[in-house]
Every structure is written in structure tokens, then in C-alpha cells.
N, C-alpha and C. Protein backbone atom coordinates (compact mmCIF):
# COMPACT_ATOMS: atom_id res chain seq x y z
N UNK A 1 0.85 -1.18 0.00
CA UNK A 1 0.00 0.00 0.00
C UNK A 1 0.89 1.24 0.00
N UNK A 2 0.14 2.18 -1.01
CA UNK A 2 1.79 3.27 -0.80
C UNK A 2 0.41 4.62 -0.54
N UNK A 3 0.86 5.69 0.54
CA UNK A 3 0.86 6.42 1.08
C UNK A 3 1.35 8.03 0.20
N UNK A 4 0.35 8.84 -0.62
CA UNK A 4 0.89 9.51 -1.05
C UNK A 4 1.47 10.66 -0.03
N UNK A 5 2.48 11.62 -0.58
CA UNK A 5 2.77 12.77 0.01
C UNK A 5 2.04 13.69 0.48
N UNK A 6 0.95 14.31 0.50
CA UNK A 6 0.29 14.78 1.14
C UNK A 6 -0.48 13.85 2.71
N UNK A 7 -0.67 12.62 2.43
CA UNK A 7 -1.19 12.40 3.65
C UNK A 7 0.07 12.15 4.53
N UNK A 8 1.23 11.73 3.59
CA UNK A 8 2.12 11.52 4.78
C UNK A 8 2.33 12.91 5.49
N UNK A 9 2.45 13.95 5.06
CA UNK A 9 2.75 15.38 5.52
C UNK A 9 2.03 16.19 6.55
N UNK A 10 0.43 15.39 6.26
CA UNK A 10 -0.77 15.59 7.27
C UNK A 10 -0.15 14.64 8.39
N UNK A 11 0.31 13.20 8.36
CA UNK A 11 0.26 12.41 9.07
C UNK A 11 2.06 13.36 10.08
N UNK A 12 2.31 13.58 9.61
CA UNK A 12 3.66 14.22 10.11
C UNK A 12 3.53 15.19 10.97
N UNK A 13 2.66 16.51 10.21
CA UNK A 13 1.93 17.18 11.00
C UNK A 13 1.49 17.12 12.86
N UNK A 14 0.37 16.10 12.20
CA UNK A 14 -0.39 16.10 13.34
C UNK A 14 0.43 15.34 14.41
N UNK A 15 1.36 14.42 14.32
CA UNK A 15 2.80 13.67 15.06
C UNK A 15 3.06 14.42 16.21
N UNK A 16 3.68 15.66 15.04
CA UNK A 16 4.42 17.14 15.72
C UNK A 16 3.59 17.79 16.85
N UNK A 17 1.89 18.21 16.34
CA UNK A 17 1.11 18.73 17.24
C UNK A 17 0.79 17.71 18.67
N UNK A 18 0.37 16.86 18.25
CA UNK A 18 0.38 16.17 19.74
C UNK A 18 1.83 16.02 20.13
N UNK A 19 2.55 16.19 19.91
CA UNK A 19 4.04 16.23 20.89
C UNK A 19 3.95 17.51 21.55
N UNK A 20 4.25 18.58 20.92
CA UNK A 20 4.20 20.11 21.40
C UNK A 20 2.76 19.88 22.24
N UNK A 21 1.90 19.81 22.49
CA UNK A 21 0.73 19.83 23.20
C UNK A 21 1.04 18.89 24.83
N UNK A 22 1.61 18.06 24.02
CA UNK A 22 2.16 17.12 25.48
C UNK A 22 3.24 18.20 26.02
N UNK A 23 3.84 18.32 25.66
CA UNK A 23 5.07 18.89 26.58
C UNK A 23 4.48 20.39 27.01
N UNK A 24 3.45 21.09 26.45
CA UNK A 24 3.06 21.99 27.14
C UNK A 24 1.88 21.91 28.15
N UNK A 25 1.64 20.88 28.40
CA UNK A 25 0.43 20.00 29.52
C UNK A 25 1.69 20.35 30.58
N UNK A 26 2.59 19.63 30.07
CA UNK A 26 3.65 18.89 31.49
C UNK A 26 4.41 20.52 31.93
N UNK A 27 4.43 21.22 31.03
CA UNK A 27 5.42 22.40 31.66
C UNK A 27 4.55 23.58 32.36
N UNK A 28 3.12 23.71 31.55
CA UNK A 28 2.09 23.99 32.74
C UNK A 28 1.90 23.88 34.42
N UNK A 29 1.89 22.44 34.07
CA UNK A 29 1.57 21.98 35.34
C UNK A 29 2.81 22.24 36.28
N UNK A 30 3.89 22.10 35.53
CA UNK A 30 5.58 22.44 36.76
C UNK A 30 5.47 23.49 36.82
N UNK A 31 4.77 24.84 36.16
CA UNK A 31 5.25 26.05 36.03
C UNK A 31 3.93 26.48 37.18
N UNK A 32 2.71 26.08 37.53
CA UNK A 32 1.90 26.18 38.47
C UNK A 32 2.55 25.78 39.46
N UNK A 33 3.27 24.61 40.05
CA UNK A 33 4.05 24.06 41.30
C UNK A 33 5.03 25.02 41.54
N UNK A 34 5.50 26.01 40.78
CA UNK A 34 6.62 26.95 40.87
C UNK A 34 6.00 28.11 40.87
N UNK A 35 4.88 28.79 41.37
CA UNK A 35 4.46 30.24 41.62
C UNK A 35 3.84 30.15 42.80
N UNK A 36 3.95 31.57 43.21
CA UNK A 36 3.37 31.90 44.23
C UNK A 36 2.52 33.49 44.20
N UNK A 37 2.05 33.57 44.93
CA UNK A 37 0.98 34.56 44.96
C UNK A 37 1.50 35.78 45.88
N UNK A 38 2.15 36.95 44.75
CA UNK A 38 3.04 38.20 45.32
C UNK A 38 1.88 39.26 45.30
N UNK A 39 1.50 39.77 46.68
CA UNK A 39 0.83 41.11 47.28
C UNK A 39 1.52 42.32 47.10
N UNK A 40 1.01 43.28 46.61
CA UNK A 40 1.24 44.48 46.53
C UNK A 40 2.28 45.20 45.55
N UNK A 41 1.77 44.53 44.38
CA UNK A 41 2.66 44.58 43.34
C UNK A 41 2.20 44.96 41.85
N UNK A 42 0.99 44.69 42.25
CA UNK A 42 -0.44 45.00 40.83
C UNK A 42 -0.20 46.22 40.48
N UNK A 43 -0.84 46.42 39.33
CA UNK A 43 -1.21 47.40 38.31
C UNK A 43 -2.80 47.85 38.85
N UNK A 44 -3.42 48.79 38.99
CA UNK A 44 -4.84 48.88 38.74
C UNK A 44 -5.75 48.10 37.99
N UNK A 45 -6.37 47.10 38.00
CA UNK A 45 -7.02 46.26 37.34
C UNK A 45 -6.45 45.57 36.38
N UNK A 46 -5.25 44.89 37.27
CA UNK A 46 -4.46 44.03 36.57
C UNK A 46 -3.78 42.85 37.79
N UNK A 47 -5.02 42.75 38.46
CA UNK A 47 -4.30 41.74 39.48
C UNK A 47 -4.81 40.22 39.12
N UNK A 48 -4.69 39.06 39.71
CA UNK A 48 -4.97 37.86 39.18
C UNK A 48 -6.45 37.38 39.74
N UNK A 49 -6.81 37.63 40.89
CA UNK A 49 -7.74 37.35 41.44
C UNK A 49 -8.76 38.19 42.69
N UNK A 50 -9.25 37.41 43.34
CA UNK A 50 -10.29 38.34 44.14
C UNK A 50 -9.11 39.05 45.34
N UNK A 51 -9.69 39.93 45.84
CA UNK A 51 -9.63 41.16 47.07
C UNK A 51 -10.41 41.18 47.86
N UNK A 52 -10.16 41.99 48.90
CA UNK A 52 -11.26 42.04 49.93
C UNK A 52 -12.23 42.92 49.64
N UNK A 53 -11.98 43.92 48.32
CA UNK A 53 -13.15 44.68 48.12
C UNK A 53 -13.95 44.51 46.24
N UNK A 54 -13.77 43.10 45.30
CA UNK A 54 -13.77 42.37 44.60
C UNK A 54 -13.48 41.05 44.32
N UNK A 55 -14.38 40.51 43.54
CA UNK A 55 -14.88 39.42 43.24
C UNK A 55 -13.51 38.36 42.48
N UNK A 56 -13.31 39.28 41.53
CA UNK A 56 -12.74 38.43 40.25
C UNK A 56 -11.35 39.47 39.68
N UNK A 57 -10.82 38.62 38.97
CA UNK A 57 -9.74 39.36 38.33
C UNK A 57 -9.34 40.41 37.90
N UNK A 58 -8.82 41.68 37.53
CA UNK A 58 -8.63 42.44 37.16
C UNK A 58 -9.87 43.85 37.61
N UNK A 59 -10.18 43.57 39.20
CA UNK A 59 -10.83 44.10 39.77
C UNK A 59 -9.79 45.02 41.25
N UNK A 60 -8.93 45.11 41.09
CA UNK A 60 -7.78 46.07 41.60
C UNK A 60 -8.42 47.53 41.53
N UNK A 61 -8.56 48.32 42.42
CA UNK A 61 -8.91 50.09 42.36
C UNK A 61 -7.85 50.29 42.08
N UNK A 62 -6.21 50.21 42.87
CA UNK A 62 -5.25 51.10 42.44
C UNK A 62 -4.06 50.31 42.52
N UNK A 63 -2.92 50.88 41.77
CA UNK A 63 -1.60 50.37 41.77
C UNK A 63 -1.40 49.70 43.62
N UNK A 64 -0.43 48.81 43.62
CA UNK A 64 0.24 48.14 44.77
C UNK A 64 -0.83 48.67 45.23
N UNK A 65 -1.59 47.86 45.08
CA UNK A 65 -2.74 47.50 46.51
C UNK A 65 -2.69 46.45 47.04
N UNK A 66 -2.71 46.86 48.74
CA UNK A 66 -2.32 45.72 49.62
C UNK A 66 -2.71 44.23 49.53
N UNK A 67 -4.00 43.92 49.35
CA UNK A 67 -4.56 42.63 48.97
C UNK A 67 -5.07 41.78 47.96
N UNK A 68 -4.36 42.77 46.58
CA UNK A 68 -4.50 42.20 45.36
C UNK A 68 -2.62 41.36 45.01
N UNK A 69 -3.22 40.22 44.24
CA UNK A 69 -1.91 39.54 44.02
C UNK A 69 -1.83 39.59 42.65
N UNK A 70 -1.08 39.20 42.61
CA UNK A 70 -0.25 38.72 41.04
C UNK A 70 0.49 37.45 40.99
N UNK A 71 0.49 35.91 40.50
CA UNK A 71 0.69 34.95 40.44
C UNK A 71 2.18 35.60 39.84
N UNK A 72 3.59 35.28 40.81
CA UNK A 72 4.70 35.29 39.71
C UNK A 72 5.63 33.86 39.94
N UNK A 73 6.70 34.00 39.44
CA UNK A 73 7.74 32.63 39.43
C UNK A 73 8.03 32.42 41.35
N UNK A 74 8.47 31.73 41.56
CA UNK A 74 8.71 31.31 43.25
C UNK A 74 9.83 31.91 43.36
N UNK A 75 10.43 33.28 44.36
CA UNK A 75 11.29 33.36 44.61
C UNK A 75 11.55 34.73 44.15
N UNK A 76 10.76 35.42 43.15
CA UNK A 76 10.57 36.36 42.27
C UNK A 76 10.04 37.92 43.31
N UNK A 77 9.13 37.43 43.77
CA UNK A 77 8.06 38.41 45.07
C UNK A 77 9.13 39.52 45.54
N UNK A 78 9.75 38.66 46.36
CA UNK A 78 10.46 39.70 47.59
C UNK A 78 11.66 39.97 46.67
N UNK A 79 11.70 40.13 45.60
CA UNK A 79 12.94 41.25 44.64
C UNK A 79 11.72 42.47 44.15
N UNK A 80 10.64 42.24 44.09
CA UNK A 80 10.02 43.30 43.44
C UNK A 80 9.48 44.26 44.51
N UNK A 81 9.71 45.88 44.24
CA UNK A 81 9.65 46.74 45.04
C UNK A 81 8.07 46.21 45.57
N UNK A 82 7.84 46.21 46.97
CA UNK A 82 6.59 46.41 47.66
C UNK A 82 6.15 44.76 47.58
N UNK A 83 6.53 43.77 47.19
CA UNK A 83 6.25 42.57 47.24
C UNK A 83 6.20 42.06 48.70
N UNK A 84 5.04 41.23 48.58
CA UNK A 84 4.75 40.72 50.11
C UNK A 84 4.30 39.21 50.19
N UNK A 85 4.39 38.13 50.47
CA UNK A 85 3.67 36.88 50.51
C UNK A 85 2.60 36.62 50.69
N UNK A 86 2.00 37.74 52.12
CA UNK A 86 0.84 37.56 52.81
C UNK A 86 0.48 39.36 52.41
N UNK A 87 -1.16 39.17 52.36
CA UNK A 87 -1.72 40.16 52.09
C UNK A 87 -1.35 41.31 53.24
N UNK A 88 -1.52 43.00 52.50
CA UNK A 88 -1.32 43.58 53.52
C UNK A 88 -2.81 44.66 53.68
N UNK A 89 -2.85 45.34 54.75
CA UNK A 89 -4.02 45.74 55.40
C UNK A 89 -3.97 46.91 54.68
């Protein structure tokens, strides 16, 4: 049975895509085990999640506000001016 060039090229293709798809499952998931959640470091409605005075994401009133975070790399936080681990008041 012979296999013309185009399907082999589709078949090659799609090889490639599920590889790249796998390895970005797996580097996801290590790159979540490696962040942490840096306080007082946001942009105005550019933080990752809820506050004590909002719901959802990108619900920040103002720059470095105390209890909005920003998901960054582990270890990253306490180099950035005003970075905190734990929320501040």
C-alpha cells in the first residue's frame, strides 16, 4: 500500500502537534508548582484574582494595593519593590 505525500505530511503534522501539546500540559503543570501569589505589586485592574473589596480578576482600584496579588515565578516576590507573601491591610 503506498501512502501519497500529502497524507504523509498531514500524518507528520499532526505527530508534531500532539508532541508540542504534550510537553506543554507537562510544563504547565511544573510552572503552576513553581508560583506563588506576590501582594502588593499589581497594576490597577491588573491583578490575578479576588480582594477584599472584589470578586474576580482584574478588579484592583489602584496600583500596589495591599490585597490584590499577582501569580509570579517562586522566589521572584520579595525582589520586586513592595512585594509581600501575605496580604497587607
Amino acid at each position: 500500500m503506498r501512502i501519497n505525500a500529502t497524507k504523509m505530511s498531514a500524518l507528520a503534522a499532526a505527530a508534531a502537534m500532539a508532541a508540542v501539546l504534550g510537553a506543554a500540559t507537562v510544563s504547565t503543570a511544573n510552572a503552576a508548582e513553581k508560583s506563588v501569589k506576590c501582594y502588593g505589586v499589581n497594576k490597577a485592574g491588573h491583578n490575578d484574582c479576588k480582594t477584599a473589596t472584589g470578586s474576580c480578576a482584574g478588579t484592583a482600584k489602584s496600583d500596589r494595593q495591599g490585597d490584590a496579588f499577582v501569580v509570579v515565578p517562586s522566589g521572584t516576590c520579595a525582589k520586586l519593590a513592595g512585594g509581600s507573601l501575605t496580604p497587607k491591610s
